[in-house]
Protein backbone atom coordinates (compact mmCIF):
# COMPACT_ATOMS: atom_id res chain seq x y z
CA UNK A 1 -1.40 -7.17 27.01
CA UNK A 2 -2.79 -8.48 23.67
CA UNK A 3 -0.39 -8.86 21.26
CA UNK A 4 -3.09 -7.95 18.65
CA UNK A 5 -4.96 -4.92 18.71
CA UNK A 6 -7.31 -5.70 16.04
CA UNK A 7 -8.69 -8.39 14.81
CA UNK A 8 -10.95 -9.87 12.11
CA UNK A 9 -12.96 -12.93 13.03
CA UNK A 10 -15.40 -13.84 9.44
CA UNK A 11 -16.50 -10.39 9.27
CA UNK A 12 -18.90 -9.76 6.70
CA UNK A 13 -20.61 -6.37 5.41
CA UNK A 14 -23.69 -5.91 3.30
CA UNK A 15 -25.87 -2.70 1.88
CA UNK A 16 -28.62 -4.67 0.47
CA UNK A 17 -27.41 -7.28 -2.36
CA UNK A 18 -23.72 -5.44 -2.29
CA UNK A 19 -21.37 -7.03 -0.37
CA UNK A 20 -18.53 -4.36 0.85
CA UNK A 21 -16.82 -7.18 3.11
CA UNK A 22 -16.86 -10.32 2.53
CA UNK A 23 -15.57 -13.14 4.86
CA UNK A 24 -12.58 -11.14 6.29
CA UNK A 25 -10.09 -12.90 8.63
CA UNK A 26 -7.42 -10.14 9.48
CA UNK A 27 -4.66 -9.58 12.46
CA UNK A 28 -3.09 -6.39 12.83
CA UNK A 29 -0.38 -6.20 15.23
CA UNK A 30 0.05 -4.07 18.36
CA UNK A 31 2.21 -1.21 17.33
CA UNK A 32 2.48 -2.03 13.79
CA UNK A 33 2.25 0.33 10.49
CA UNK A 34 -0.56 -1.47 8.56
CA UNK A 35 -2.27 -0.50 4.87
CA UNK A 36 -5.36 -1.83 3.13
CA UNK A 37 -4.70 -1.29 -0.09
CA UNK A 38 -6.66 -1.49 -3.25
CA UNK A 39 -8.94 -0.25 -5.68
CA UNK A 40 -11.98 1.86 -5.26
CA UNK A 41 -14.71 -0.28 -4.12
CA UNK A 42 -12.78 -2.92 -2.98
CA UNK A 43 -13.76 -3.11 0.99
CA UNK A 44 -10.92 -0.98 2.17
CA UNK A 45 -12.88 1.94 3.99
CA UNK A 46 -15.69 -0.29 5.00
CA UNK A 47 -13.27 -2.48 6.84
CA UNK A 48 -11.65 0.96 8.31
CA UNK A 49 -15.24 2.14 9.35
CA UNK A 50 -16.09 -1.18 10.99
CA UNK A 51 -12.72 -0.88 13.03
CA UNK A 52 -13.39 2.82 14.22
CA UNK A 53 -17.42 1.92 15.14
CA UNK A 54 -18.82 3.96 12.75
CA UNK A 55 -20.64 0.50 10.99
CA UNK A 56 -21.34 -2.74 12.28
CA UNK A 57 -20.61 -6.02 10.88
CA UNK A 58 -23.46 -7.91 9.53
CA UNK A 59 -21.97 -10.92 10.91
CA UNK A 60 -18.75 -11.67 11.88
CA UNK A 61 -16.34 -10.53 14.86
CA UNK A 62 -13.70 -7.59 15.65
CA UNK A 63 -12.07 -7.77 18.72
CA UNK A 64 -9.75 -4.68 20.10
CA UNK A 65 -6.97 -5.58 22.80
CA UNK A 66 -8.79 -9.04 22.58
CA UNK A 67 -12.16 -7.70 23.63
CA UNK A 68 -15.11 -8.02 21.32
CA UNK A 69 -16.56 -4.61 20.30
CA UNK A 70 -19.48 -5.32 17.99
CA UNK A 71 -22.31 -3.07 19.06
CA UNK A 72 -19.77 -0.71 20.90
CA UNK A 73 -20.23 2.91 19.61
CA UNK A 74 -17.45 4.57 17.75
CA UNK A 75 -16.88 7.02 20.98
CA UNK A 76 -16.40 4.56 23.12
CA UNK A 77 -13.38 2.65 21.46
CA UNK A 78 -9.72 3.44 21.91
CA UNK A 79 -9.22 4.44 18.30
CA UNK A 80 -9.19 7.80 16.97
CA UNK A 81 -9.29 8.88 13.15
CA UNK A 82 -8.27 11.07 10.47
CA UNK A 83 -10.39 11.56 7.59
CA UNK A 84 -9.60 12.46 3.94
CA UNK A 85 -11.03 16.24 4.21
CA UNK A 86 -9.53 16.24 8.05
CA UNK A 87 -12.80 17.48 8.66
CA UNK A 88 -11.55 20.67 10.90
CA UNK A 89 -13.71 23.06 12.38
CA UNK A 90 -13.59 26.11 10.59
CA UNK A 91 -14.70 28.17 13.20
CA UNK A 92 -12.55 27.00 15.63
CA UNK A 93 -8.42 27.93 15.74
CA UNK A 94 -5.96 25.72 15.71
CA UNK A 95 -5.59 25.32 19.73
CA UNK A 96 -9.58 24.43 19.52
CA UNK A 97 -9.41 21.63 17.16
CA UNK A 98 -6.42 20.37 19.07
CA UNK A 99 -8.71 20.53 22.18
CA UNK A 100 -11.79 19.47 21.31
CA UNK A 101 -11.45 15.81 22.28
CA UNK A 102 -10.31 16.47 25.64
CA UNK A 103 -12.87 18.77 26.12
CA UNK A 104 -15.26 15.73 25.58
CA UNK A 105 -13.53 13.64 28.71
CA UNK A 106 -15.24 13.47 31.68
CA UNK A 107 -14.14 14.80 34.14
CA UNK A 108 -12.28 17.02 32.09
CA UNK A 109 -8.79 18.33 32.07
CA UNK A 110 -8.08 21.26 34.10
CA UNK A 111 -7.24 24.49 31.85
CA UNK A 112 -3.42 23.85 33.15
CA UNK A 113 -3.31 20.37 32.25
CA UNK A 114 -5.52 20.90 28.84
CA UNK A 115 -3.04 24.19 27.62
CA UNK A 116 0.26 21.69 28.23
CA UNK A 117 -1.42 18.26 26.57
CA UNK A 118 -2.73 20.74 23.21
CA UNK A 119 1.00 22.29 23.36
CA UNK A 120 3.06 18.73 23.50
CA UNK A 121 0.23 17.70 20.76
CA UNK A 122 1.58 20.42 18.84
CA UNK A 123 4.62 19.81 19.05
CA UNK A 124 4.63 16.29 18.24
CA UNK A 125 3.37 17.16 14.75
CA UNK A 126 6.00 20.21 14.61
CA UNK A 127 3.30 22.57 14.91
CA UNK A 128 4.62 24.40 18.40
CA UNK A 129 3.45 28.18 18.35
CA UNK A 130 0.59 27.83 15.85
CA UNK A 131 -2.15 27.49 18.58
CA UNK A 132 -3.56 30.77 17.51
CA UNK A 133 -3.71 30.31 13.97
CA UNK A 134 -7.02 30.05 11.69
CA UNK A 135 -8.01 26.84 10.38
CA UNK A 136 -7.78 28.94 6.62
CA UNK A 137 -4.62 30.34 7.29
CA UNK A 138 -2.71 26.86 6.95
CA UNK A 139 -1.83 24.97 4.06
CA UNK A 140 -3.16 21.75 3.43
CA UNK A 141 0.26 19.89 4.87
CA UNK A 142 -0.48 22.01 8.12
CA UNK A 143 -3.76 21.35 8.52
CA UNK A 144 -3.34 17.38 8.21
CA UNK A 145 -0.79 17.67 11.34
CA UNK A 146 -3.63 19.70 13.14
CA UNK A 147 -6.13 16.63 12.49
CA UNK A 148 -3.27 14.26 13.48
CA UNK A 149 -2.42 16.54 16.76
CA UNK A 150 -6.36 16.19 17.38
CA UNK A 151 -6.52 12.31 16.58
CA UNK A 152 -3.57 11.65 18.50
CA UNK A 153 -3.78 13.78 21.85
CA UNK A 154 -6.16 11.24 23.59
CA UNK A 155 -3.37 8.39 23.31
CA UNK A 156 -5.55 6.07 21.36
CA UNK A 157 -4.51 2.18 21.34
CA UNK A 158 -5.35 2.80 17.25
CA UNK A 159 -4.76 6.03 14.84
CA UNK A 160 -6.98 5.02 11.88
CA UNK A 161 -6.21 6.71 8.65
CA UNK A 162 -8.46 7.68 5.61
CA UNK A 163 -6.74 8.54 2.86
CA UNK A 164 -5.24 11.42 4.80
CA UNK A 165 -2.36 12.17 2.09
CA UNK A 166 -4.96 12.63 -1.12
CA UNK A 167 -5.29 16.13 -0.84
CA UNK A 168 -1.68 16.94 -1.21
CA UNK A 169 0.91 17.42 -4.37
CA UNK A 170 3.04 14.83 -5.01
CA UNK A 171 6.20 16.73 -3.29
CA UNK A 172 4.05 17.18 -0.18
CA UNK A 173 2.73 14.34 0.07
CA UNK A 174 6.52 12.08 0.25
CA UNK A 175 7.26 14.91 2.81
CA UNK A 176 4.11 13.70 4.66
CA UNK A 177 4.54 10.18 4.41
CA UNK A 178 7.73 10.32 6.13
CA UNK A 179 6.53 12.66 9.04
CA UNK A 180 3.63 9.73 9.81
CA UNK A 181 6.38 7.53 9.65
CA UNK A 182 8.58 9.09 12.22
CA UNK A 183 5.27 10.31 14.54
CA UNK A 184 4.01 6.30 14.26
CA UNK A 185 7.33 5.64 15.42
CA UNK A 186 7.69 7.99 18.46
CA UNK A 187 4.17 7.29 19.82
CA UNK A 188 4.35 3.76 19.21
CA UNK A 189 0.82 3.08 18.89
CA UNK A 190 -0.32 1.10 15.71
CA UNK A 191 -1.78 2.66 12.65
CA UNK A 192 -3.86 1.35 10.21
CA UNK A 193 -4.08 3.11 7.18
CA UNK A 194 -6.47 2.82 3.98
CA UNK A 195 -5.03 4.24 0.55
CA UNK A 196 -5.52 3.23 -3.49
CA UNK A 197 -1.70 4.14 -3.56
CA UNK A 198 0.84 1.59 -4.04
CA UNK A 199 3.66 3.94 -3.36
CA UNK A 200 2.51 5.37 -0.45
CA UNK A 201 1.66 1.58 1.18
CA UNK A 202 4.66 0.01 0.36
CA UNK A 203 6.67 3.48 1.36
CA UNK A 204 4.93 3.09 4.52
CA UNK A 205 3.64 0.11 5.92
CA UNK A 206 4.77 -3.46 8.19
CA UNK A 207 2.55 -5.17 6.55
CA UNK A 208 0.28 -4.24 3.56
CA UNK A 209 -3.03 -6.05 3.35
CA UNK A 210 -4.03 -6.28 -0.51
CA UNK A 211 -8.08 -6.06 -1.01
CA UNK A 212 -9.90 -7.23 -3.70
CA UNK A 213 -14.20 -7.26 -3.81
CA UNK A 214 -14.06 -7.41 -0.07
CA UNK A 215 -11.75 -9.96 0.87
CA UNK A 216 -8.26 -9.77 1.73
CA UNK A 217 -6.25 -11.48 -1.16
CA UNK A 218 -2.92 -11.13 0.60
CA UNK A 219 -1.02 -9.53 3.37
CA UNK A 220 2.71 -9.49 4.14
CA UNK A 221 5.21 -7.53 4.34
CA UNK A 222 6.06 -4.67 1.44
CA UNK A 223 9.26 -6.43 0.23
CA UNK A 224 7.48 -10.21 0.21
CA UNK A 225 4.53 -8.54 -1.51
CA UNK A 226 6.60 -7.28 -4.36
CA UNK A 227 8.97 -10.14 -4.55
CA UNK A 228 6.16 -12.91 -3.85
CA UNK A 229 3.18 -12.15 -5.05
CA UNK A 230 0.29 -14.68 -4.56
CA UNK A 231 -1.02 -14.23 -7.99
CA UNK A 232 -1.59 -11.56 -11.28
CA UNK A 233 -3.79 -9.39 -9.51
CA UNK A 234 -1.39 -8.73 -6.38
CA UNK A 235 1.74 -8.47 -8.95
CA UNK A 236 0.39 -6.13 -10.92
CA UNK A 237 -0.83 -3.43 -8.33
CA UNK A 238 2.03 -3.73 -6.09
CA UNK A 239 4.71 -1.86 -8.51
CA UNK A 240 5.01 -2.27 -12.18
CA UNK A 241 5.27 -5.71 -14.29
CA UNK A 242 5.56 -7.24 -17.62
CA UNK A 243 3.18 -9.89 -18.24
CA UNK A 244 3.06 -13.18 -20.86
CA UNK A 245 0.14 -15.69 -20.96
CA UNK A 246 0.74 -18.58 -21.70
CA UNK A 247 0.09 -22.11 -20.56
CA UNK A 248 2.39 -24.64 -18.26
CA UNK A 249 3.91 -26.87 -20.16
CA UNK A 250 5.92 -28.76 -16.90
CA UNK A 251 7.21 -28.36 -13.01
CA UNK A 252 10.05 -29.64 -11.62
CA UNK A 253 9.67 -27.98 -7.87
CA UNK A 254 9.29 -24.65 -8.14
CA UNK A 255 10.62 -24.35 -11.71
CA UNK A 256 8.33 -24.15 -14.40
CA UNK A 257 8.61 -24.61 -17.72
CA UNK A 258 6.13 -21.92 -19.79
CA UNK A 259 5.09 -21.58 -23.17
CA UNK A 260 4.38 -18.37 -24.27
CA UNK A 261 3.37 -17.01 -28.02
CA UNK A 262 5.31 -20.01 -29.52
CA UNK A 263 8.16 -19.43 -27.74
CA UNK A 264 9.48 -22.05 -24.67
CA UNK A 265 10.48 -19.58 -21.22
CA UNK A 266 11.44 -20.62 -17.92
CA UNK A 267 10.84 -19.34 -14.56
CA UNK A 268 9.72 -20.22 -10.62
CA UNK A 269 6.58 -20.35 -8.78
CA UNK A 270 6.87 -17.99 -5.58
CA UNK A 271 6.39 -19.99 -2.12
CA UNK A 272 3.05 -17.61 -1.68
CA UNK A 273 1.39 -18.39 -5.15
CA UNK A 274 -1.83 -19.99 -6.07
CA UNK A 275 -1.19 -23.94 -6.95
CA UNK A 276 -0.68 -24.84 -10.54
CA UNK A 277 -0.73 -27.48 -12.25
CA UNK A 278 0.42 -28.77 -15.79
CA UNK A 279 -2.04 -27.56 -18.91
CA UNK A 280 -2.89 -24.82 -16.64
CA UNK A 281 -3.07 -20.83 -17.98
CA UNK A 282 -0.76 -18.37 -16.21
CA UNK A 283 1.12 -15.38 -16.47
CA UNK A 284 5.04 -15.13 -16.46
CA UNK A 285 6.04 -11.66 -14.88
CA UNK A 286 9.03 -10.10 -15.10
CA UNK A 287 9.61 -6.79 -13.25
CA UNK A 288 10.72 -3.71 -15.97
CA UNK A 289 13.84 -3.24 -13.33
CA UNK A 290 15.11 -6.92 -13.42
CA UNK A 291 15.58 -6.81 -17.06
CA UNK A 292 19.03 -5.78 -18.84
CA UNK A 293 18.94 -4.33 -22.42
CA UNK A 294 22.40 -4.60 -24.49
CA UNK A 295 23.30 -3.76 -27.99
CA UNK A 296 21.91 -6.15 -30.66
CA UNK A 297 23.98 -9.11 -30.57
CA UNK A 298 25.70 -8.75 -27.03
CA UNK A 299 23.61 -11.81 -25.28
CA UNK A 300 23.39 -11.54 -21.45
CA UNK A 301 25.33 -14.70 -20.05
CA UNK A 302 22.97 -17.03 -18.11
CA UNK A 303 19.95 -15.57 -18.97
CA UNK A 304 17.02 -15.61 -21.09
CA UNK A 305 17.62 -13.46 -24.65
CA UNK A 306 14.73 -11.98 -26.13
CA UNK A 307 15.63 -9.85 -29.30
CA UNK A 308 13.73 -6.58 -29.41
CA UNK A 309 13.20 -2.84 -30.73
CA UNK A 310 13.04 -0.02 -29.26
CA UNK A 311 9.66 2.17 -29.53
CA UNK A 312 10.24 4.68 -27.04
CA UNK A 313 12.51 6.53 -24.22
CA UNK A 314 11.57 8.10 -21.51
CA UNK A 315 14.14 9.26 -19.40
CA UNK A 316 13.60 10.30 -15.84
CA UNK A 317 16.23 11.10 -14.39
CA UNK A 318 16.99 8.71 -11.92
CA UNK A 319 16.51 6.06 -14.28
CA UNK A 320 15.19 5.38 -17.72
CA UNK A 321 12.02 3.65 -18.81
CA UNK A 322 12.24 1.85 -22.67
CA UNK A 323 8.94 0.57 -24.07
CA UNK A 324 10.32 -2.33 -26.45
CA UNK A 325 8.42 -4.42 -28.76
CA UNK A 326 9.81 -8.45 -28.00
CA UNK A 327 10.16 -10.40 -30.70
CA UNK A 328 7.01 -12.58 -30.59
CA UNK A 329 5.96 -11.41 -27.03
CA UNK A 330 4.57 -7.76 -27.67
CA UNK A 331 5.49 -5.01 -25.75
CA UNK A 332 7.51 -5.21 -22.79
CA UNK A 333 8.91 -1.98 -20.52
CA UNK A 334 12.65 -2.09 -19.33
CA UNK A 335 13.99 -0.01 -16.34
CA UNK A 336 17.53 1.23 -16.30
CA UNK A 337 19.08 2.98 -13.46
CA UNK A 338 20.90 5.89 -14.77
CA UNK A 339 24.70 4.25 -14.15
CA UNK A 340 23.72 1.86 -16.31
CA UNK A 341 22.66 3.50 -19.05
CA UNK A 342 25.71 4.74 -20.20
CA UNK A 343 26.32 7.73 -22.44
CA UNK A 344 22.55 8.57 -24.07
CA UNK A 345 21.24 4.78 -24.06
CA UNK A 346 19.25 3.60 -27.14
CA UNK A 347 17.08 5.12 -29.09
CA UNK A 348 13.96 4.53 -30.61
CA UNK A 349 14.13 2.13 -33.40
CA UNK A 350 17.77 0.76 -32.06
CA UNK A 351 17.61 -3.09 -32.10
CA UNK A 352 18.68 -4.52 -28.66
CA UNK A 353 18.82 -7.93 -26.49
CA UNK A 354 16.78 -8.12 -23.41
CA UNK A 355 17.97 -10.88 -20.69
CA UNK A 356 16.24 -11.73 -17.74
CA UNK A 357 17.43 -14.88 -15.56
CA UNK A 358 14.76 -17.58 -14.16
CA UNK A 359 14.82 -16.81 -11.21
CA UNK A 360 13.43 -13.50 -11.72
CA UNK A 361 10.44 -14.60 -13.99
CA UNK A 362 7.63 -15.61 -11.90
CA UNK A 363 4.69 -18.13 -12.85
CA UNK A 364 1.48 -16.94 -11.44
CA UNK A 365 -2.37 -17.79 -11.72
CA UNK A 366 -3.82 -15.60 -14.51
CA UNK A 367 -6.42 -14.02 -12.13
């Protein structure tokens, strides 16, 4: 048994002059949570449509449970998918849709067998006693389980996933993520998911695969994604940064010293980034969550002290977000967790001290 279901071997896409994929080496593992995640026109869906058959690779290879499939039609794979619009059949109920794909087997499933596979289906997606329903008589979290029940009654070795959670408000669609969570994880078979949404990859996923004009720019896992990012680009669309250009001034290992709008900063290079050298233009990024703002005058000990004002509050409950203007360094956004902000926090125009410590500045290729 393959210990990769899919693989990427130099696969390449092109519509004309447009390249959608572009030299894509990729391993997804058997019975892992996966994401491609990225902007619009990055190479995300392309790469999902090459996977389920529905294109072909102008050159390259994609191998499924080790075995080549280029050329093999999309009905002939072991994957199954779930579109964006579920594309349900209006005409049919919800036992019908559920059905359909067995009804497509040959031989195919006595009505016995057929009526207990659609009912466990069903069940699986906590949908046990709608069988009769109308396809217009569901909401839209409803009828995303219905295209999951469909996807997922023929036991495919892959559930491929379009954007299935873009439909849905925001409270539905946190509900959702966690059902495909806990359905991935009782059917054990892998998923491989395509979304824009940072949230909802890093929420989700194993591994996330970041995409950028069709090539895969990095891929890890959600925490060493957000904690190591490769470079700019991956830093600032996996969760939210602050970000200082400026120009390496020297390296001793992986600390780096950075200058920055006249002012001398310190920081590390992450074990994933881009090499650097001296003279070279970067970014220093500091996550909004990592920094601490104190009263004007109250340094942070053993950390970098940036005076600052406050422009504006937003608070959130959970935590609140300050937009700040650092001295010299423009604007810079500050999250504090609720606990920490004690009584009603600053205001706008208060004069504070922001502190950050090295090792939670990171140097990164300005790309």
């Amino acid at each position: 048994m393959s210990a990769v279901d899919i693989a990427f071997r130099s696969v390449t896409k092109t519509y004309g002059d447009v390249v959608a994929v572009n030299d894509v080496n990729l391993d997804i593992p058997k019975g892992a949570f996966v994401s491609l995640l990225g902007p619009s026109g990055c190479g995300k869906t392309t790469s999902l449509r090459i996977m389920a058959g529905f294109e072909q690779p102008s050159s390259g290879d994609v191998f499924i449970a080790g075995q080549s499939v280029v050329g093999v039609p999309a009905y002939r794979r072991p994957v199954n998918m779930v579109f964006q619009s579920y594309a349900l059949f209006p005409h049919f109920n919800v036992f019908d849709n559920v059905a359909f794909g067995l009804r497509q087997k040959s031989p195919r499933p006595d009505r016995g067998k057929l009526d207990l596979q659609v009912k466990e289906a069903l069940e699986l997606v906590r949908l046990g006693g709608y069988g009769s329903r109308r396809i217009w008589e569901l909401s839209g979290g409803q009828q995303q389980r219905v295209a999951l029940a469909r996807a997922l009654i023929n036991r495919p070795r892959v559930l491929l996933l379009d954007e299935p959670l873009a439909a849905l408000d925001r409270k539905l669609r946190r509900d959702m993520q966690i059902e495909l969570q806990n359905l991935q994880s009782t059917v054990g078979i892998t998923f491989v998911l395509v979304t824009h949404d940072q949230e909802e990859a890093l929420s989700m996923s194993d591994i996330v695969c970041i995409m950028r004009e069709g090539r895969v720019v990095q891929s890890g896992a959600p925490k060493a994604l957000y904690d190591e990012p490769a470079n700019r680009y991956v830093a600032d669309f996996v969760g939210r940064s602050n970000f200082l250009s400026g120009q390496i001034l020297g390296r001793s290992g992986d600390r780096v010293e950075f200058r920055a709008a006249d002012r001398t900063l310190y920081g590390r290079v992450p074990s994933t980034a881009q090499p650097l050298r001296n003279g070279d233009q970067a970014a220093l990024m500091i996550r909004p969550e990592l920094i601490s703002i104190s009263a004007n005058g109250k340094k942070v000990p053993n950390a970098t002290d940036i005076d600052a004002k406050i422009k504006n509050r937003i608070f959130l409950g959970e935590h609140t977000e300050y937009l700040v203007d650092a001295a010299g360094l423009g604007d810079m956004l500050v999250l504090t967790p609720k606990k920490e902000d004690v009584g009603s926090g600053f205001a706008p125009g208060d004069t504070v001290v922001l502190g950050w410590t090295e090792n939670a500045a990171l140097v990164l290729a300005d790309t």
